[in-house]
N, C-alpha and C. Protein backbone atom coordinates (compact mmCIF):
# COMPACT_ATOMS: atom_id res chain seq x y z
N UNK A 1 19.62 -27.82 -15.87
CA UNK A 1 19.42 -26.39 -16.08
C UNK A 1 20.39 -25.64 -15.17
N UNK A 2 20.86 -24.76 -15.55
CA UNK A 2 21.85 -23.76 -14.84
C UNK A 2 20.85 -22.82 -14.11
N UNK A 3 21.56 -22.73 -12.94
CA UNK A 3 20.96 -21.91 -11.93
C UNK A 3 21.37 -20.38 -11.91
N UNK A 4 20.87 -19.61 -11.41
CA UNK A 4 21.44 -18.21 -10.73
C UNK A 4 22.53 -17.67 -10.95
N UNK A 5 23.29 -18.87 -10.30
CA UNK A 5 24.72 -18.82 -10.11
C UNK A 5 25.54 -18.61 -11.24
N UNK A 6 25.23 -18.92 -12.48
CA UNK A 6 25.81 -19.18 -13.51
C UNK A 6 25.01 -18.13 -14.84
N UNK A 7 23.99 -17.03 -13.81
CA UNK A 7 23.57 -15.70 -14.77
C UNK A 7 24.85 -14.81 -15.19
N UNK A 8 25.96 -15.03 -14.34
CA UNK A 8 26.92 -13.49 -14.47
C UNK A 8 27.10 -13.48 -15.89
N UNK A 9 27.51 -12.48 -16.19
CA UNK A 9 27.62 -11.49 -17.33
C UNK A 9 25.96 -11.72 -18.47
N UNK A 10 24.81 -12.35 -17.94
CA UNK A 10 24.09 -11.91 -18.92
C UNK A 10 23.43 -10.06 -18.60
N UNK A 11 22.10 -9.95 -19.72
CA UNK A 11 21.83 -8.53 -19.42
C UNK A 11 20.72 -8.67 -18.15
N UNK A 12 20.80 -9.42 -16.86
CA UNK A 12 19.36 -9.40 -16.04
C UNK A 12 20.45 -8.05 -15.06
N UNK A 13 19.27 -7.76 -14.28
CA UNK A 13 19.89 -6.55 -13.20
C UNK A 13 20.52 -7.32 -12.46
N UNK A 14 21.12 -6.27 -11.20
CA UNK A 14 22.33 -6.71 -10.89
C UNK A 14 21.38 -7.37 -9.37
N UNK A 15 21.25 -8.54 -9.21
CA UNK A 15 20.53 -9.36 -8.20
C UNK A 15 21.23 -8.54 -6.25
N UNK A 16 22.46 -8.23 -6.81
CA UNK A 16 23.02 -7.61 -5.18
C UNK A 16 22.30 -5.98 -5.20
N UNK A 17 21.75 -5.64 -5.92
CA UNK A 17 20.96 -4.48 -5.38
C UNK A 17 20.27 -4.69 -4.64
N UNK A 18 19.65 -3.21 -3.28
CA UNK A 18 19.08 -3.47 -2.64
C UNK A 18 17.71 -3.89 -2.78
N UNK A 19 17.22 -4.50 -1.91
CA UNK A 19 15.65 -5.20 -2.10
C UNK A 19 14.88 -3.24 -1.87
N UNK A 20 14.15 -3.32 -2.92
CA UNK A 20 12.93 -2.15 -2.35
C UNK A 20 11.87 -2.60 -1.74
N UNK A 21 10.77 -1.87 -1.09
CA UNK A 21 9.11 -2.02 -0.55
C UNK A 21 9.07 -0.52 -0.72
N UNK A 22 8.18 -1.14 -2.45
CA UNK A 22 7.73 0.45 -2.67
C UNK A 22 6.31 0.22 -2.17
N UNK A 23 5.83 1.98 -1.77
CA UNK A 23 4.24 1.95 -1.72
C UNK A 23 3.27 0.67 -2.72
N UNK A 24 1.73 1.49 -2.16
CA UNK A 24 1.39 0.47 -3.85
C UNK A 24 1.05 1.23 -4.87
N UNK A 25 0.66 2.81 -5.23
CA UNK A 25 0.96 3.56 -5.89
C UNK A 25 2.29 3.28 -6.84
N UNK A 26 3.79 2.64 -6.52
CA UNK A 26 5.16 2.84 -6.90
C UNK A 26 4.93 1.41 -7.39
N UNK A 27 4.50 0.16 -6.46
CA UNK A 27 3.79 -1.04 -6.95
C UNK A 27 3.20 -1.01 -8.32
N UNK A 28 2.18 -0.43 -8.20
CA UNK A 28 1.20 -0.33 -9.53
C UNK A 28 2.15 0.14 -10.90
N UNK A 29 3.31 1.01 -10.61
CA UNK A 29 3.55 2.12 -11.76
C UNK A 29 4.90 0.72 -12.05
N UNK A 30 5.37 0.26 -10.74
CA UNK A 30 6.56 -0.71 -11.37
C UNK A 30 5.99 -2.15 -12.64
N UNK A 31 4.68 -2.53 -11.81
CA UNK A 31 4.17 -3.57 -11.79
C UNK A 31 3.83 -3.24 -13.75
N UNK A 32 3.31 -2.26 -14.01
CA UNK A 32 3.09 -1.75 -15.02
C UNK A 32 4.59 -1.70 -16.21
N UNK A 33 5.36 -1.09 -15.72
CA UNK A 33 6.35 -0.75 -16.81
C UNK A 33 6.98 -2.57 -17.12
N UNK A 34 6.92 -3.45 -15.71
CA UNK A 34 7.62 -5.14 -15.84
C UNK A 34 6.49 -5.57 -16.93
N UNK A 35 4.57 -5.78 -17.03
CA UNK A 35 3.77 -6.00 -17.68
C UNK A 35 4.57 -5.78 -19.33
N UNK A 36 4.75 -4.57 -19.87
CA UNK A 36 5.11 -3.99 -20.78
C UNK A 36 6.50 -4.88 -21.35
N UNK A 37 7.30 -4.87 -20.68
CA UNK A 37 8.42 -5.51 -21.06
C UNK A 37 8.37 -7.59 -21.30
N UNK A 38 7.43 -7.39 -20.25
CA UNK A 38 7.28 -9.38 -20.63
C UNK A 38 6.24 -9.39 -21.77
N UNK A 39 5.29 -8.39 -21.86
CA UNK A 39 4.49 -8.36 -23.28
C UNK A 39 5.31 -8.63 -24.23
N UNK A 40 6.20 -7.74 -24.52
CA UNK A 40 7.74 -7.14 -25.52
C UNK A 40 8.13 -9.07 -25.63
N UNK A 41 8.83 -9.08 -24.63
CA UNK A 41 9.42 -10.38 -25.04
C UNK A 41 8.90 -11.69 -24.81
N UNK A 42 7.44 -11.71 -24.73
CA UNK A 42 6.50 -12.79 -24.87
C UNK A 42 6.29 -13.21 -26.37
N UNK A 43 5.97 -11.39 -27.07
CA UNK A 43 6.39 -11.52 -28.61
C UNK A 43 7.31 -12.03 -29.12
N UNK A 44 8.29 -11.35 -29.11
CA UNK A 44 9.66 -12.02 -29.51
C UNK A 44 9.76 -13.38 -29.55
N UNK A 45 9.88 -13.92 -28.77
CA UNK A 45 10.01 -15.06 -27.82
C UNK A 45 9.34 -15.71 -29.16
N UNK A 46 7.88 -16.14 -28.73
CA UNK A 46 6.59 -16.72 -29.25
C UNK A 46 7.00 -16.91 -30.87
N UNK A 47 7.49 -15.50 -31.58
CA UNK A 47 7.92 -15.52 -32.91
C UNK A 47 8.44 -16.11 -33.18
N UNK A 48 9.75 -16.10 -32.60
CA UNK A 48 11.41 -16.58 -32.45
C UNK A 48 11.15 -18.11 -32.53
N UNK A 49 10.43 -18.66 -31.86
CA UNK A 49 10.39 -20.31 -31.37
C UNK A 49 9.07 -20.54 -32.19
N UNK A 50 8.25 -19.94 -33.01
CA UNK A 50 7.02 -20.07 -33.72
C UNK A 50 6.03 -20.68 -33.12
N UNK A 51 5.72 -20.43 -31.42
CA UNK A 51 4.59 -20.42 -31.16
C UNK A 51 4.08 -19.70 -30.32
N UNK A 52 2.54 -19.88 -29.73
CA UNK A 52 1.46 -18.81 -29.07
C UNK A 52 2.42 -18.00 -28.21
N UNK A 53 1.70 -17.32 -27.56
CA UNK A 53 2.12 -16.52 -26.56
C UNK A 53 2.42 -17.04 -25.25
N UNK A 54 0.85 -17.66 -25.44
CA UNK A 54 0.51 -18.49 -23.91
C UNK A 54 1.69 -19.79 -23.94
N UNK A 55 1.90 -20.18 -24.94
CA UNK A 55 2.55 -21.68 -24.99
C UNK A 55 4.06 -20.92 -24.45
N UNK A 56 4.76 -20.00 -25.23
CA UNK A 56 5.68 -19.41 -24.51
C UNK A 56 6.24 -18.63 -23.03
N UNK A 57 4.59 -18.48 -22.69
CA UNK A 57 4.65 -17.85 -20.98
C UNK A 57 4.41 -18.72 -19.92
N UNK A 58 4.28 -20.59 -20.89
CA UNK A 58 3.96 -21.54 -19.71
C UNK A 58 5.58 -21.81 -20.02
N UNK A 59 6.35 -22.16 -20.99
CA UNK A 59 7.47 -22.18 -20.38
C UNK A 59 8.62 -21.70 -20.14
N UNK A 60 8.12 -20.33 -20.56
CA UNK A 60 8.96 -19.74 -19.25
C UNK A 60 8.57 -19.45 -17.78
N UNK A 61 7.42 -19.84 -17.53
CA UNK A 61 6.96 -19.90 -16.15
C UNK A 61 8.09 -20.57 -15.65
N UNK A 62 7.81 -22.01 -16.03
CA UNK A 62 8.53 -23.48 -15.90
C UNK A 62 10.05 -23.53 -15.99
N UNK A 63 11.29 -22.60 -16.59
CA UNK A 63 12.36 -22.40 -16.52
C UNK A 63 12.47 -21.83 -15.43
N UNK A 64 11.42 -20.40 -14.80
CA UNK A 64 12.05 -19.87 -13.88
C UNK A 64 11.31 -20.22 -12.36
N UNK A 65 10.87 -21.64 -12.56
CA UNK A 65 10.27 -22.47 -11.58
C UNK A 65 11.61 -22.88 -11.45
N UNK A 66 12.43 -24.02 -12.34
CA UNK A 66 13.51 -24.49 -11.86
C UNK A 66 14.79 -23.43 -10.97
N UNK A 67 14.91 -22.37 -12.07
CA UNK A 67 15.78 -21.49 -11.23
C UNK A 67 15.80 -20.97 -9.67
N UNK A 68 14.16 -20.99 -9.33
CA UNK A 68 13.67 -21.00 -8.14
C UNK A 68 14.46 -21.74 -7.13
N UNK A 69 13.77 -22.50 -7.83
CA UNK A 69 13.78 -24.13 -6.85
C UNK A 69 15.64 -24.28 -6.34
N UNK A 70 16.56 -23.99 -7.51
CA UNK A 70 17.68 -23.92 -7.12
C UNK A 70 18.43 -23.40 -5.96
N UNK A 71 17.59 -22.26 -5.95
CA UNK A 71 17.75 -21.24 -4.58
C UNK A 71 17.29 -21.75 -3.29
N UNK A 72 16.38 -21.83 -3.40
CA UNK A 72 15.31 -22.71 -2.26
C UNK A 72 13.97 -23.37 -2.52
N UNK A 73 14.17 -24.87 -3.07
CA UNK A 73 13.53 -25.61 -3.56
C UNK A 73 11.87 -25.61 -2.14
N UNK A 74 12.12 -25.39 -0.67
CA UNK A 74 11.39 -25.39 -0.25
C UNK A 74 10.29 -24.31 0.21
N UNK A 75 10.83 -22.75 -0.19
CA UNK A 75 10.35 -21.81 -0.38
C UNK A 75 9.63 -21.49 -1.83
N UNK A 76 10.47 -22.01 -2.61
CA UNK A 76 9.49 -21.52 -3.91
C UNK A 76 7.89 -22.54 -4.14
N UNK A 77 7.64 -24.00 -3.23
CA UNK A 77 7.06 -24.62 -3.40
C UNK A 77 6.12 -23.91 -2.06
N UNK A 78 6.79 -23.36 -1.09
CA UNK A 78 5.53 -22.74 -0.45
C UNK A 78 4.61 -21.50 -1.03
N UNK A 79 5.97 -20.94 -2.17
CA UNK A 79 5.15 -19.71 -2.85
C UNK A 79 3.97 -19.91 -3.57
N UNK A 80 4.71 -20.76 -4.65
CA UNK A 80 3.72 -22.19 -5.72
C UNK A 80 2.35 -21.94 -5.04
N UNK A 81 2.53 -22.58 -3.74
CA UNK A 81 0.97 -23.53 -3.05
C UNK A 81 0.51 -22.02 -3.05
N UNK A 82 1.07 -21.52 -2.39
CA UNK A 82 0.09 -19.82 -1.73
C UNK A 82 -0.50 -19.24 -2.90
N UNK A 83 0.07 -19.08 -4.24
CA UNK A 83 -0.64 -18.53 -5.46
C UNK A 83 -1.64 -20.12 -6.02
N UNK A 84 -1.62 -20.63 -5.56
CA UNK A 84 -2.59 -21.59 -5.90
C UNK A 84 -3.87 -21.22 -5.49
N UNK A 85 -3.48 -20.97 -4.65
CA UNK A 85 -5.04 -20.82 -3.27
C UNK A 85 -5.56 -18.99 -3.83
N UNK A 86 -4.43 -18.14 -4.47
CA UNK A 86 -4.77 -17.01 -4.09
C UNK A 86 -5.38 -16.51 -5.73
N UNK A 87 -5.15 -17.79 -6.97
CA UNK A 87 -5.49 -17.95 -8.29
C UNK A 87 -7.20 -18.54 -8.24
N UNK A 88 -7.03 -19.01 -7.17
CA UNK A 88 -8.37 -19.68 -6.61
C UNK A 88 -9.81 -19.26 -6.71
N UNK A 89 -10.91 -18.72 -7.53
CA UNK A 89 -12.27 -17.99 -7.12
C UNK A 89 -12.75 -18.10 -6.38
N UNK A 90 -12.99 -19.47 -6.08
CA UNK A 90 -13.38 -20.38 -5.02
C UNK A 90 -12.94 -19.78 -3.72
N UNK A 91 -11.64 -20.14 -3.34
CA UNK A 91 -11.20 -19.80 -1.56
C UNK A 91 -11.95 -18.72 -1.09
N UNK A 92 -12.18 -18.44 -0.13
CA UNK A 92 -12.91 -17.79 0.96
C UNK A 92 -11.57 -16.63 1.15
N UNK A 93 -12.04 -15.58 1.54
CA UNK A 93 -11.02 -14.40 1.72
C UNK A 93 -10.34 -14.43 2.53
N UNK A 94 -10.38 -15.31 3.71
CA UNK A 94 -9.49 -15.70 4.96
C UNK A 94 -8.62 -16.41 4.06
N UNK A 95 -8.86 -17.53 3.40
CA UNK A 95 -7.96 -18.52 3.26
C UNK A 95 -6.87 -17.37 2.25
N UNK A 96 -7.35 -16.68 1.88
CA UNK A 96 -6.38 -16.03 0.45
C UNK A 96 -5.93 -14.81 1.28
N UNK A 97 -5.90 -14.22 2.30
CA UNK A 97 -5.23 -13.69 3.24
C UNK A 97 -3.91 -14.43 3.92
N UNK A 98 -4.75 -15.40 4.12
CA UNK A 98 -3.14 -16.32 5.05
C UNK A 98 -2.62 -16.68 3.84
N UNK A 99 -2.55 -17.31 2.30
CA UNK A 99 -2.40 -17.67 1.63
C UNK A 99 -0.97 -16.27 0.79
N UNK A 100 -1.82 -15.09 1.11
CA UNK A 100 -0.64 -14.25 0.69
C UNK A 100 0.25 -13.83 1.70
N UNK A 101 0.17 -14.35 2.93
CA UNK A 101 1.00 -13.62 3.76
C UNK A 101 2.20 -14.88 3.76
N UNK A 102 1.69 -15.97 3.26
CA UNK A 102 2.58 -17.29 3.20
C UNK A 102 3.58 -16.82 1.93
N UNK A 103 2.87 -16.51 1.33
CA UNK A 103 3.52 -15.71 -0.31
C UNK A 103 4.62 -14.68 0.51
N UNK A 104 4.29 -14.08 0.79
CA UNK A 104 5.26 -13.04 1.15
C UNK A 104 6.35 -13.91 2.07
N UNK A 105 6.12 -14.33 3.07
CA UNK A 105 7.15 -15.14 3.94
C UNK A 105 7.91 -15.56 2.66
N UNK A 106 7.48 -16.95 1.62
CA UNK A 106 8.40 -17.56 0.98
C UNK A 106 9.19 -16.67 -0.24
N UNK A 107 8.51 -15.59 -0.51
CA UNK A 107 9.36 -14.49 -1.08
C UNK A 107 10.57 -13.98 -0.53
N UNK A 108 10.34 -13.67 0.71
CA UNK A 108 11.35 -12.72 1.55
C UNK A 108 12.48 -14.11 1.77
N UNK A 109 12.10 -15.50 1.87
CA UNK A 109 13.10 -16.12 2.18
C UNK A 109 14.00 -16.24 0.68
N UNK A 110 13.81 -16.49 -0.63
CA UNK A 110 14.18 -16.84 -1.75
C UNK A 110 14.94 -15.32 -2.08
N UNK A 111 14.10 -14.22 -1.66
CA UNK A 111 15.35 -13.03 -1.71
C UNK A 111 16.68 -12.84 -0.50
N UNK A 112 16.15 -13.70 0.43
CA UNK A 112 17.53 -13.58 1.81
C UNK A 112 18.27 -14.65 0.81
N UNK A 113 17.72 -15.90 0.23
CA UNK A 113 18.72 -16.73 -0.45
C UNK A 113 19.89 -15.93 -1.90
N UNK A 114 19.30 -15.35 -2.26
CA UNK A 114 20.15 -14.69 -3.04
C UNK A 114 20.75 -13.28 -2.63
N UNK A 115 20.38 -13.12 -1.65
CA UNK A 115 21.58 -12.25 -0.97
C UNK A 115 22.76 -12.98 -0.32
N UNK A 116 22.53 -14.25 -0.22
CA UNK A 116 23.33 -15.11 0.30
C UNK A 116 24.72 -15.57 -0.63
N UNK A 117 24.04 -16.20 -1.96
CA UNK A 117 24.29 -16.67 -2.68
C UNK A 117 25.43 -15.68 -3.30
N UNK A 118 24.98 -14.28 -3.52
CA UNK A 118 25.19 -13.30 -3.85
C UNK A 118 26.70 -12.22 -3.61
N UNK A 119 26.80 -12.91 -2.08
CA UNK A 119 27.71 -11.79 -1.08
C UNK A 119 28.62 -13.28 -0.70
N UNK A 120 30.71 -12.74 -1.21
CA UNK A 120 30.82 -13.44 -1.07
C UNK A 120 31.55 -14.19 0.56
N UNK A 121 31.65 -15.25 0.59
CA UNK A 121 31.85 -15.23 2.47
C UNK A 121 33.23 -14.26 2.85
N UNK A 122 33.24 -13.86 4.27
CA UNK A 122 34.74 -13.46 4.34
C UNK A 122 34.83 -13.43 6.15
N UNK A 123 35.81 -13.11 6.26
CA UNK A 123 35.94 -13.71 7.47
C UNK A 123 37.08 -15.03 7.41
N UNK A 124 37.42 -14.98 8.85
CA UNK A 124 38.79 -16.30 9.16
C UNK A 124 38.01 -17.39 9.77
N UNK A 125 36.81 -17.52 9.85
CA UNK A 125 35.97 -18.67 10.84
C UNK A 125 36.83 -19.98 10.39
């Protein structure tokens, strides 16, 4: 599978924009308009390849597991575990506290990786 590296010229945004931390008000309203658009092409998709919805949103889960992993195979597997625990009914609210703050750590590292990836070196080192 082709990684990241090898998105240029499709239509995804431009990955070197800056990272935002919107409120959760700006959260909710973003979180909302992304919902809408993976609805959109969950359809498509599902049509296109003639099946469910769900069968189409497990793999594209699973494509953009690998793409992950490309970036930082050991951050996206700490993200993985943390939404495990935080998908969980079961866990206790401590555990799904530390569980999202682990989420966030392995987020913030997989976005420093593609700022990395991203920007190219320069310098005479």
């Amino acid at each position: 599978m082709r990684g990241p590296r090898h998105m240029e010229g499709r239509s995804m945004g431009d990955p070197r924009k800056p990272i935002h931390r919107p409120d959760e008000a700006e959260q909710s309203r973003l979180r909302q308009i992304a919902y809408e658009h993976l609805l959109d092409c969950t359809e498509k998709g599902s049509r296109a390849l003639g099946m469910t919805g769900a069968s189409f949103v497990i793999l594209g889960v699973g494509m953009w597991i690998n793409e992950l992993t490309e970036l930082d195979h050991r951050a996206t597997a700490q993200m993985l575990e943390a939404l495990t625990v935080l998908a969980d009914p079961k866990a206790p609210p401590k555990k799904k506290q530390h569980a999202e703050r682990k989420r966030r750590a392995a987020v913030a590292k997989l976005l420093a990786q593609v700022d990395l990836e991203m920007n190219p070196a320069e310098g005479s080192a």
